[in-house]
PDB file of N, CA and C in Angstrom:
ATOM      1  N   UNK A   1     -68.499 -50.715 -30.996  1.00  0.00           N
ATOM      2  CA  UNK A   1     -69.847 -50.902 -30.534  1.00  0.00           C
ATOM      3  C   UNK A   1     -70.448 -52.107 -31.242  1.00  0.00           C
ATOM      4  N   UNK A   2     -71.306 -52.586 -30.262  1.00  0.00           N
ATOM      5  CA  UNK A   2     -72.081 -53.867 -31.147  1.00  0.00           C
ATOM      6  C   UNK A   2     -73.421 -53.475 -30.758  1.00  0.00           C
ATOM      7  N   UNK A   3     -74.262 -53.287 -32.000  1.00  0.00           N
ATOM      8  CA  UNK A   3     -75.751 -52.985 -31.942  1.00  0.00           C
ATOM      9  C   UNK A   3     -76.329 -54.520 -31.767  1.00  0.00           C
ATOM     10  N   UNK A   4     -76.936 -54.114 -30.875  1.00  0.00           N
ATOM     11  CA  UNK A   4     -78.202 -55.284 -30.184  1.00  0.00           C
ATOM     12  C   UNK A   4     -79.619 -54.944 -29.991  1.00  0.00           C
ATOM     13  N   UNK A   5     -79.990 -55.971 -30.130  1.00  0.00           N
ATOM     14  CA  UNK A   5     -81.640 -55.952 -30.098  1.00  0.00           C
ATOM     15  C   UNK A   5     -81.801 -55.155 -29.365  1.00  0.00           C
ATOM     16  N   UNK A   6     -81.644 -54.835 -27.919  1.00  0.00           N
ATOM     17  CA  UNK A   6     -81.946 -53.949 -26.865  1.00  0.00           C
ATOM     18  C   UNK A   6     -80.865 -52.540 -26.917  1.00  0.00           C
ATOM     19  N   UNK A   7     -79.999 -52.611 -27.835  1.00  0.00           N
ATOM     20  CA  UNK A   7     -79.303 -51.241 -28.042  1.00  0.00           C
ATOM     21  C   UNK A   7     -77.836 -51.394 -28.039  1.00  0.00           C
ATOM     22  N   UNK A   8     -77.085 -50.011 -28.384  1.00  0.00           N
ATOM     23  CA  UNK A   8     -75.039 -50.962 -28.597  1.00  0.00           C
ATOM     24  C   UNK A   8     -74.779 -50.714 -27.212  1.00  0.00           C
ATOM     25  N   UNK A   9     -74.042 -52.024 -27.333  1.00  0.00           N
ATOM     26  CA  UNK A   9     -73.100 -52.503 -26.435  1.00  0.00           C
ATOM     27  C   UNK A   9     -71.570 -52.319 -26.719  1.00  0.00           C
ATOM     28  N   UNK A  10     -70.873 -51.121 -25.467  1.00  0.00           N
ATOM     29  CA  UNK A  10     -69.986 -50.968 -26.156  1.00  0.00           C
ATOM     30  C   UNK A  10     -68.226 -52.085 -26.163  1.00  0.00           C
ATOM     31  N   UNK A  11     -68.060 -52.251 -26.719  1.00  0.00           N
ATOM     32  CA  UNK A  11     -67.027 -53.618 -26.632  1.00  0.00           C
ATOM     33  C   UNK A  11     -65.586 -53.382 -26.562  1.00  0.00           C
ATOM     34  N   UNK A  12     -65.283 -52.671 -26.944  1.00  0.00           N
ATOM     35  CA  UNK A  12     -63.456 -51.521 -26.469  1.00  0.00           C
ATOM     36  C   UNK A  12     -63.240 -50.193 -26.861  1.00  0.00           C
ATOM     37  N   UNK A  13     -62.812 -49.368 -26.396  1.00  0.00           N
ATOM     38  CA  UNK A  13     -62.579 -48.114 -25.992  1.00  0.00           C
ATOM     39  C   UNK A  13     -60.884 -47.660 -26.442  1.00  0.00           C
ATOM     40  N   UNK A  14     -60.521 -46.775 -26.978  1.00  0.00           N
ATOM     41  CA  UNK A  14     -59.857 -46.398 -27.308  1.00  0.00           C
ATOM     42  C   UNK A  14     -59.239 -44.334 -27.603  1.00  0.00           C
ATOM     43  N   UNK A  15     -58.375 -44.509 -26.478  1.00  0.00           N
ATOM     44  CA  UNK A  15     -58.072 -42.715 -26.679  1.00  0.00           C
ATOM     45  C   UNK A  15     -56.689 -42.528 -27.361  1.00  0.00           C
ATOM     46  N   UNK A  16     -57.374 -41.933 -28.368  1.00  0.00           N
ATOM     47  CA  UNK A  16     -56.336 -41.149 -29.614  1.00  0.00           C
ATOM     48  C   UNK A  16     -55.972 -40.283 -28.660  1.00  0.00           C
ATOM     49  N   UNK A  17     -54.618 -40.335 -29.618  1.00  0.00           N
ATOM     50  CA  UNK A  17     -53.374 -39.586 -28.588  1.00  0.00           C
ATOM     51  C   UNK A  17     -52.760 -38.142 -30.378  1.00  0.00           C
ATOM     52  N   UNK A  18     -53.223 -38.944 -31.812  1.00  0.00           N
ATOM     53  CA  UNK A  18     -52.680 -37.876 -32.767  1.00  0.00           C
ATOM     54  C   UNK A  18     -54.223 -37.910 -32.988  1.00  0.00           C
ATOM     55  N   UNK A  19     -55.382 -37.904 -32.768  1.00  0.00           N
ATOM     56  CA  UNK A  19     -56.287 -37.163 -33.730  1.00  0.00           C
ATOM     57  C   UNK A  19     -57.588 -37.138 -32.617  1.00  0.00           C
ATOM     58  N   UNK A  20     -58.615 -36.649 -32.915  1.00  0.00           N
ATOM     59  CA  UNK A  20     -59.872 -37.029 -32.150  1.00  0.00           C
ATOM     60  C   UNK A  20     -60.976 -36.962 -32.916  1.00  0.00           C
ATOM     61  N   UNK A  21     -61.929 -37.875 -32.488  1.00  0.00           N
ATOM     62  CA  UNK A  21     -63.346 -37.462 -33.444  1.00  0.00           C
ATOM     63  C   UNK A  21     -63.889 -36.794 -33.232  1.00  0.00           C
ATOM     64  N   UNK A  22     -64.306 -35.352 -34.068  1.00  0.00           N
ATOM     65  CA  UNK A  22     -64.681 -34.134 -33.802  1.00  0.00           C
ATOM     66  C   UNK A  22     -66.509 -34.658 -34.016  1.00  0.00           C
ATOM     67  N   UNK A  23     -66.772 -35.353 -34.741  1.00  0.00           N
ATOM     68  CA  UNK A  23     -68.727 -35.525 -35.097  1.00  0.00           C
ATOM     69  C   UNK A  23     -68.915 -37.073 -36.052  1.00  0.00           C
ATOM     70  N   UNK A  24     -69.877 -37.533 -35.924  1.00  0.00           N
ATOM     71  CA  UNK A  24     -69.873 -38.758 -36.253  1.00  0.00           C
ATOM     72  C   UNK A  24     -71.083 -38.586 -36.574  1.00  0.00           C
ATOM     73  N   UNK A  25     -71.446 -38.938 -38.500  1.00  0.00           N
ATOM     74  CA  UNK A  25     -72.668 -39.169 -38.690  1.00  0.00           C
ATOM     75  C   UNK A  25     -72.699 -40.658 -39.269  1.00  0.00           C
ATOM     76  N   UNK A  26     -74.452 -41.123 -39.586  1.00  0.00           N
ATOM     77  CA  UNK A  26     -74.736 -42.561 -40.081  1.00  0.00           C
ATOM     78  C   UNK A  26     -74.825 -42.023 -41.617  1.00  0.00           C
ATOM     79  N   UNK A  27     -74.232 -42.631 -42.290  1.00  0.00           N
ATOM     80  CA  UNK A  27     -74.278 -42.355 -43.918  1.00  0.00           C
ATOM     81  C   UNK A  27     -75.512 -43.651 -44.385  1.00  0.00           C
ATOM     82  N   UNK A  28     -75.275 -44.794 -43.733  1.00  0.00           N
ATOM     83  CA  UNK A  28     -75.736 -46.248 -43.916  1.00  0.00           C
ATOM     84  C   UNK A  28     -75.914 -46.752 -42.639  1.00  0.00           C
ATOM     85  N   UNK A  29     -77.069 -47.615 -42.691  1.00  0.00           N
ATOM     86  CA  UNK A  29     -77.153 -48.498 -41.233  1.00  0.00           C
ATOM     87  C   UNK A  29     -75.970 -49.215 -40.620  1.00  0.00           C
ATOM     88  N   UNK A  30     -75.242 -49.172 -41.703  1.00  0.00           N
ATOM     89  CA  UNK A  30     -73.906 -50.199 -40.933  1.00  0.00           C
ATOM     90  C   UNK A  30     -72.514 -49.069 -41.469  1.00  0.00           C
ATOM     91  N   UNK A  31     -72.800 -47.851 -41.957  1.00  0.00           N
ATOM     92  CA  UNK A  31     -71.499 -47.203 -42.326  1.00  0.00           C
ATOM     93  C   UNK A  31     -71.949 -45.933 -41.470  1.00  0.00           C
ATOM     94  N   UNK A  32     -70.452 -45.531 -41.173  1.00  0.00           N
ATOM     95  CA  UNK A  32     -70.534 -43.816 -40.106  1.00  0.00           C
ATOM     96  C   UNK A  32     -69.304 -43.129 -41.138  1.00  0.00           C
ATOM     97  N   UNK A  33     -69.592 -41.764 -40.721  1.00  0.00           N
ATOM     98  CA  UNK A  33     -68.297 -41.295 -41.646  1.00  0.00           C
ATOM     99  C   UNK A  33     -68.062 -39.945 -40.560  1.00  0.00           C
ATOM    100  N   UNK A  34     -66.811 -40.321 -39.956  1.00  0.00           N
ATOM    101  CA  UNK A  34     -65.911 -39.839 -39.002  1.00  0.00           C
ATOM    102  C   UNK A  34     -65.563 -38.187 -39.223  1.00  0.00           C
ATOM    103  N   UNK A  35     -65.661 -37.394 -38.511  1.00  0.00           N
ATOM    104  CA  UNK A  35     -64.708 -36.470 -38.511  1.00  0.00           C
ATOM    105  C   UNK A  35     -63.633 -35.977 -37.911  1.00  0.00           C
ATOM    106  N   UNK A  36     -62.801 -36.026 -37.925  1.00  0.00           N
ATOM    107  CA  UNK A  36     -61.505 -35.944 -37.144  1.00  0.00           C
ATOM    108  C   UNK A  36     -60.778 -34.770 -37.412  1.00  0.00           C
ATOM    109  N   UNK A  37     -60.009 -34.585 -36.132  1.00  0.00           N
ATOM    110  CA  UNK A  37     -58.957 -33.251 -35.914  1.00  0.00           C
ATOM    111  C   UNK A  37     -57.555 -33.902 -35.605  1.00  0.00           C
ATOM    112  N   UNK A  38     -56.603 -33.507 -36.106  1.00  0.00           N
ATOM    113  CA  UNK A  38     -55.294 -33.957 -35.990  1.00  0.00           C
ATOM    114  C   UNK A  38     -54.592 -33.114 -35.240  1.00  0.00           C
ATOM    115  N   UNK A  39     -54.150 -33.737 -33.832  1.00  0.00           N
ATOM    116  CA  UNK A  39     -52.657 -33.130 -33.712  1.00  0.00           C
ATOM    117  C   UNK A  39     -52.008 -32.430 -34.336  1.00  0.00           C
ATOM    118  N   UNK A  40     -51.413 -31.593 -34.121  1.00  0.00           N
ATOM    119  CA  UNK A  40     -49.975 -30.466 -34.012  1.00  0.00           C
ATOM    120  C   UNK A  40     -48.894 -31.134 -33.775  1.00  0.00           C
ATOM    121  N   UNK A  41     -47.477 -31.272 -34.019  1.00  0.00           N
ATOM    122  CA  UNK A  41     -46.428 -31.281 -33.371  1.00  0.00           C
ATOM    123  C   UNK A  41     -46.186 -31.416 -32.201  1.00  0.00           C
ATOM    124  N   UNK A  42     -46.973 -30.364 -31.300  1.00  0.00           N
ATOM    125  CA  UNK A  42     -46.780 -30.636 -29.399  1.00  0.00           C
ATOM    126  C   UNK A  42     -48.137 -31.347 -29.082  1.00  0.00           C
ATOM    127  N   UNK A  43     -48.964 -32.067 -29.936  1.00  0.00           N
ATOM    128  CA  UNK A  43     -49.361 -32.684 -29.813  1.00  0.00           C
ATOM    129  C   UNK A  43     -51.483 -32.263 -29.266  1.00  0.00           C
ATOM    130  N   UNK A  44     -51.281 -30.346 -29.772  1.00  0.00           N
ATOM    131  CA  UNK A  44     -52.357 -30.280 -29.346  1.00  0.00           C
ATOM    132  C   UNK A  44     -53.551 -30.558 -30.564  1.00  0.00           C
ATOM    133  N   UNK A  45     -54.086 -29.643 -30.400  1.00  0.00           N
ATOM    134  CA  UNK A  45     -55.769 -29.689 -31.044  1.00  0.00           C
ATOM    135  C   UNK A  45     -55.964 -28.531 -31.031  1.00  0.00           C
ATOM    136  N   UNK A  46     -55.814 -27.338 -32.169  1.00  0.00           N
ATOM    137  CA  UNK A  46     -55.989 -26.332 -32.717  1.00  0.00           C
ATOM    138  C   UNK A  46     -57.914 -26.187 -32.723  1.00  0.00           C
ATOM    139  N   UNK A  47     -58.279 -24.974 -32.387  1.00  0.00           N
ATOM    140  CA  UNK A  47     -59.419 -24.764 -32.981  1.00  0.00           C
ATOM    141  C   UNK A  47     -59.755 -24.394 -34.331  1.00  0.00           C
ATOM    142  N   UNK A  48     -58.758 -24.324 -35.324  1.00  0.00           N
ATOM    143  CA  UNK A  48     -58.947 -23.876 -36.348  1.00  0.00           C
ATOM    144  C   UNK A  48     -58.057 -25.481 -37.246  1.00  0.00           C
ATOM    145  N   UNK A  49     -57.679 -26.274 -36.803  1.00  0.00           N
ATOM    146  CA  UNK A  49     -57.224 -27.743 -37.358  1.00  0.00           C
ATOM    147  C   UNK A  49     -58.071 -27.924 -38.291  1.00  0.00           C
ATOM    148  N   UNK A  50     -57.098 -28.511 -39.812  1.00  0.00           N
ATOM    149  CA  UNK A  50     -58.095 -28.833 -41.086  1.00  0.00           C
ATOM    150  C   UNK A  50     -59.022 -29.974 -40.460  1.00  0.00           C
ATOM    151  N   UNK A  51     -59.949 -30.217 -40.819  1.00  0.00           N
ATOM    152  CA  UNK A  51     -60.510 -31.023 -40.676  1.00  0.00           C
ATOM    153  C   UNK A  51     -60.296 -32.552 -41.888  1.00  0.00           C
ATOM    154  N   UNK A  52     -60.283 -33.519 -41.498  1.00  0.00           N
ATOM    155  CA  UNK A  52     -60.219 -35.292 -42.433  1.00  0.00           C
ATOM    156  C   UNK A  52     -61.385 -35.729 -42.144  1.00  0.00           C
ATOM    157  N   UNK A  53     -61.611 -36.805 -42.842  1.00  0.00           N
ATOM    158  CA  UNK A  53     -62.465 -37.374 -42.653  1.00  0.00           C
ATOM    159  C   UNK A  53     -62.294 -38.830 -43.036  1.00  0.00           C
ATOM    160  N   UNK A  54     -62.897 -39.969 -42.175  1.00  0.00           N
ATOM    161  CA  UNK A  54     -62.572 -41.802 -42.389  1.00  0.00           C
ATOM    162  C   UNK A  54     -64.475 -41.996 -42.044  1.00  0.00           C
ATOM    163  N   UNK A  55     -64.450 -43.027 -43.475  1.00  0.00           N
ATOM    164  CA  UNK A  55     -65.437 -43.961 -43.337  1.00  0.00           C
ATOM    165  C   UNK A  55     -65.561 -45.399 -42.453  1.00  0.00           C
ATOM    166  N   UNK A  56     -65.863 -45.536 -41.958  1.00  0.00           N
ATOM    167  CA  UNK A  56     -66.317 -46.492 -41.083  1.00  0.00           C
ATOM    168  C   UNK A  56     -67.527 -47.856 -40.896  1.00  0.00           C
ATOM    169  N   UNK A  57     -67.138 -48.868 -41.680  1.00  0.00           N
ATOM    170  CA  UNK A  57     -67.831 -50.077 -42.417  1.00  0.00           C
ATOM    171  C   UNK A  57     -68.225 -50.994 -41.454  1.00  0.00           C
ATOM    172  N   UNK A  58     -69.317 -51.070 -40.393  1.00  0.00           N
ATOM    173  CA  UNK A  58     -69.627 -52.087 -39.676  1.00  0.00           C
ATOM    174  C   UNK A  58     -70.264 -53.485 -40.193  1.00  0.00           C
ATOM    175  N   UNK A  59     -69.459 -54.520 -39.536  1.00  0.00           N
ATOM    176  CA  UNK A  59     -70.344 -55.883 -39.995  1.00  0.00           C
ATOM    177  C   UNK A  59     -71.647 -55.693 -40.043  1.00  0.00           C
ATOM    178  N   UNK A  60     -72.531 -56.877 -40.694  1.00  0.00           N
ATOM    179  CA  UNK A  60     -73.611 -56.827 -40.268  1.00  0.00           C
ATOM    180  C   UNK A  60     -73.981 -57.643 -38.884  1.00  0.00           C
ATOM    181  N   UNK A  61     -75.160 -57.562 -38.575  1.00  0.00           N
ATOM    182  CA  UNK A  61     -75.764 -57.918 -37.532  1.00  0.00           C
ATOM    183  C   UNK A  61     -76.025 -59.190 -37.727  1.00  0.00           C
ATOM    184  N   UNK A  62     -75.853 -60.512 -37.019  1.00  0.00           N
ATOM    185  CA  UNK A  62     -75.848 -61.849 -37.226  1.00  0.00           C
ATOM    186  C   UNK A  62     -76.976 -62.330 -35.936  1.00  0.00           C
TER     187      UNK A  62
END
């Protein structure tokens, strides 16, 4: 996503095939910190999957 004056614009798209983002909060105006569910072996998504977590560092705005 690219945040713009008038709001984000989203710029590429991408579907995980081993994990998905379960919730996405703003920690920082330019940082998110991910929650993710991992794949199984056959490749599903358990309702009970540990949960990880990835920080997420956006440029700034130019």
């Amino acid at each position: 996503m690219q945040i713009t004056p008038t709001g984000p614009r989203k710029l590429w798209q991408r579907e995980p095939t081993a994990w998905e983002p379960q919730e996405v909060r703003w920690a920082a105006p330019n940082r998110a910190i991910l929650k993710l569910l991992r794949a199984d072996q056959d490749g599903q998504i358990s309702d009970d999957a540990a949960a990880t977590y990835a920080e997420l560092t956006l440029p700034p705005v130019r």
